[in-house]
Protein backbone atom coordinates (compact mmCIF):
# COMPACT_ATOMS: atom_id res chain seq x y z
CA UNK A 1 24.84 59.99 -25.97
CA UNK A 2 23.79 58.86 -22.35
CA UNK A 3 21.05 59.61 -20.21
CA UNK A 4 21.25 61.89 -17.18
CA UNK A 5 18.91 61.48 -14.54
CA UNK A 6 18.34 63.47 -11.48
CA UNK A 7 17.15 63.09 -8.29
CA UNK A 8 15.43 65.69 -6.05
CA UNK A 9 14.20 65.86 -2.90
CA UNK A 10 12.02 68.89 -1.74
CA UNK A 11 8.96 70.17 0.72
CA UNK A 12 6.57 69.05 -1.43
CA UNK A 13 7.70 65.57 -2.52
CA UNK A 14 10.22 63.82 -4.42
CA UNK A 15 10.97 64.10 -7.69
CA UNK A 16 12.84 62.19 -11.06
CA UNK A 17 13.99 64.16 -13.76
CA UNK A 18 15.25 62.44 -16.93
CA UNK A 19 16.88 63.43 -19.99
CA UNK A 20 18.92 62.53 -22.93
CA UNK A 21 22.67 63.69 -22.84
CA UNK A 22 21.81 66.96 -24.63
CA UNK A 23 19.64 68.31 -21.57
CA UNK A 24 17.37 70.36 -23.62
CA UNK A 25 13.97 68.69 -22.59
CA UNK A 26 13.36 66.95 -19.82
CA UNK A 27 10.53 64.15 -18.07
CA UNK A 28 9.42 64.96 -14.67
CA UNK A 29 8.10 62.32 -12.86
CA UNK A 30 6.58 63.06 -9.48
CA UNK A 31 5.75 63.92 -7.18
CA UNK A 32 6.60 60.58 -5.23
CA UNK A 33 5.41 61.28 -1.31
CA UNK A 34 3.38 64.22 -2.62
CA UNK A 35 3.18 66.21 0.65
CA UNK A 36 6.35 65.27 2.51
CA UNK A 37 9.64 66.62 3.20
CA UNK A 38 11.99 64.59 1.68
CA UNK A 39 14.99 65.41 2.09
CA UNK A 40 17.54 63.44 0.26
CA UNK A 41 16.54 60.24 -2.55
CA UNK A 42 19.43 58.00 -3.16
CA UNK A 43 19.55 56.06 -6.44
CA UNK A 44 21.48 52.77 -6.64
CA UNK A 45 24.80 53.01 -9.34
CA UNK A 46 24.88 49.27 -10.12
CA UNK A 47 20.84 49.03 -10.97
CA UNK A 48 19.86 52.82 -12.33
CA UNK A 49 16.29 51.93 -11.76
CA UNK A 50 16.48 51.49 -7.94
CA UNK A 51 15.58 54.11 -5.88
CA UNK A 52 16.26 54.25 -2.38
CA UNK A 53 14.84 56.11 0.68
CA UNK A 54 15.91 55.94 3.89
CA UNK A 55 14.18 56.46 7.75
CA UNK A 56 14.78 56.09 11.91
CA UNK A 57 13.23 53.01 13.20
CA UNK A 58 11.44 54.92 15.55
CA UNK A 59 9.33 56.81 12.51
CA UNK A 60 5.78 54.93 12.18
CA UNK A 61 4.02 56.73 9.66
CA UNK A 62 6.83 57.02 7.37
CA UNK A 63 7.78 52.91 7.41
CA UNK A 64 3.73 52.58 6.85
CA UNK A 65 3.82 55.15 3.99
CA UNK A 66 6.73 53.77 2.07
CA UNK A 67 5.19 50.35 2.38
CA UNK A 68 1.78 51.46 0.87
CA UNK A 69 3.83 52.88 -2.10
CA UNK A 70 6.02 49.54 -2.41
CA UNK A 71 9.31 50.26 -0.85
CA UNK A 72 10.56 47.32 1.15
CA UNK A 73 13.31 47.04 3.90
CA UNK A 74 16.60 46.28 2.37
CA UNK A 75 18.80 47.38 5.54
CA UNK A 76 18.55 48.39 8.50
CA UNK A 77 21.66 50.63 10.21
CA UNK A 78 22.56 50.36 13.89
CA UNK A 79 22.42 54.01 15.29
CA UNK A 80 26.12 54.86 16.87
CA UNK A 81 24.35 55.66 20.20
CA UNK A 82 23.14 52.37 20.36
CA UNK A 83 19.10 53.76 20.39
CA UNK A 84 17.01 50.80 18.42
CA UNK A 85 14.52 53.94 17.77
CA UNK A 86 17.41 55.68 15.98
CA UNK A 87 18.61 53.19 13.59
CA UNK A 88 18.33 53.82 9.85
CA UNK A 89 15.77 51.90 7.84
CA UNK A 90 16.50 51.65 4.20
CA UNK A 91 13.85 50.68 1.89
CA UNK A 92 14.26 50.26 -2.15
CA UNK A 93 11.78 50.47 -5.22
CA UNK A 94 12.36 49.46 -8.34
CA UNK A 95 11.31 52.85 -10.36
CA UNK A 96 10.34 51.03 -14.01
């Protein structure tokens, strides 16, 4: 049977929950960001080890926080108003 893991973003963090395919016990591993809002975590379906977390240009303390827990730029999204400070910065850890 296959693993199942979830993803969770909340007010205190983010979190990984694995499990075998029964789902009777799980592994919680967090929280990553313990403090923050997070408010969606993205994994990556070709590498299931790859997390991804995404935020505006604009956003200092966030891009120095991600760096300090090893996230690094993958992408950067133009915003569709055109606002450099609004563009999306995504930024990808391995989780293993």
């Amino acid at each position: 049977m296959s693993g199942v893991r979830l993803l969770v973003g909340t007010r205190k963090g983010a979190f990984v929950l694995t499990s075998d395919g029964t789902r009777e016990d799980w592994k919680v591993e967090g929280p990553l960001f313990a403090g923050w809002e997070i408010y969606h975590v993205n994994g990556s379906p070709a590498d299931a080890d790859r997390l991804y977390i995404e935020h505006f240009v604009a956003n200092a303390r966030a891009s120095e926080l991600y760096e300090r827990h090893g996230y690094a730029v993958d992408r950067i999204e133009p915003s569709s108003t055109g606002t450099h400070a609004l563009d999306v910065v995504w930024r990808a850890r391995d989780l293993a």
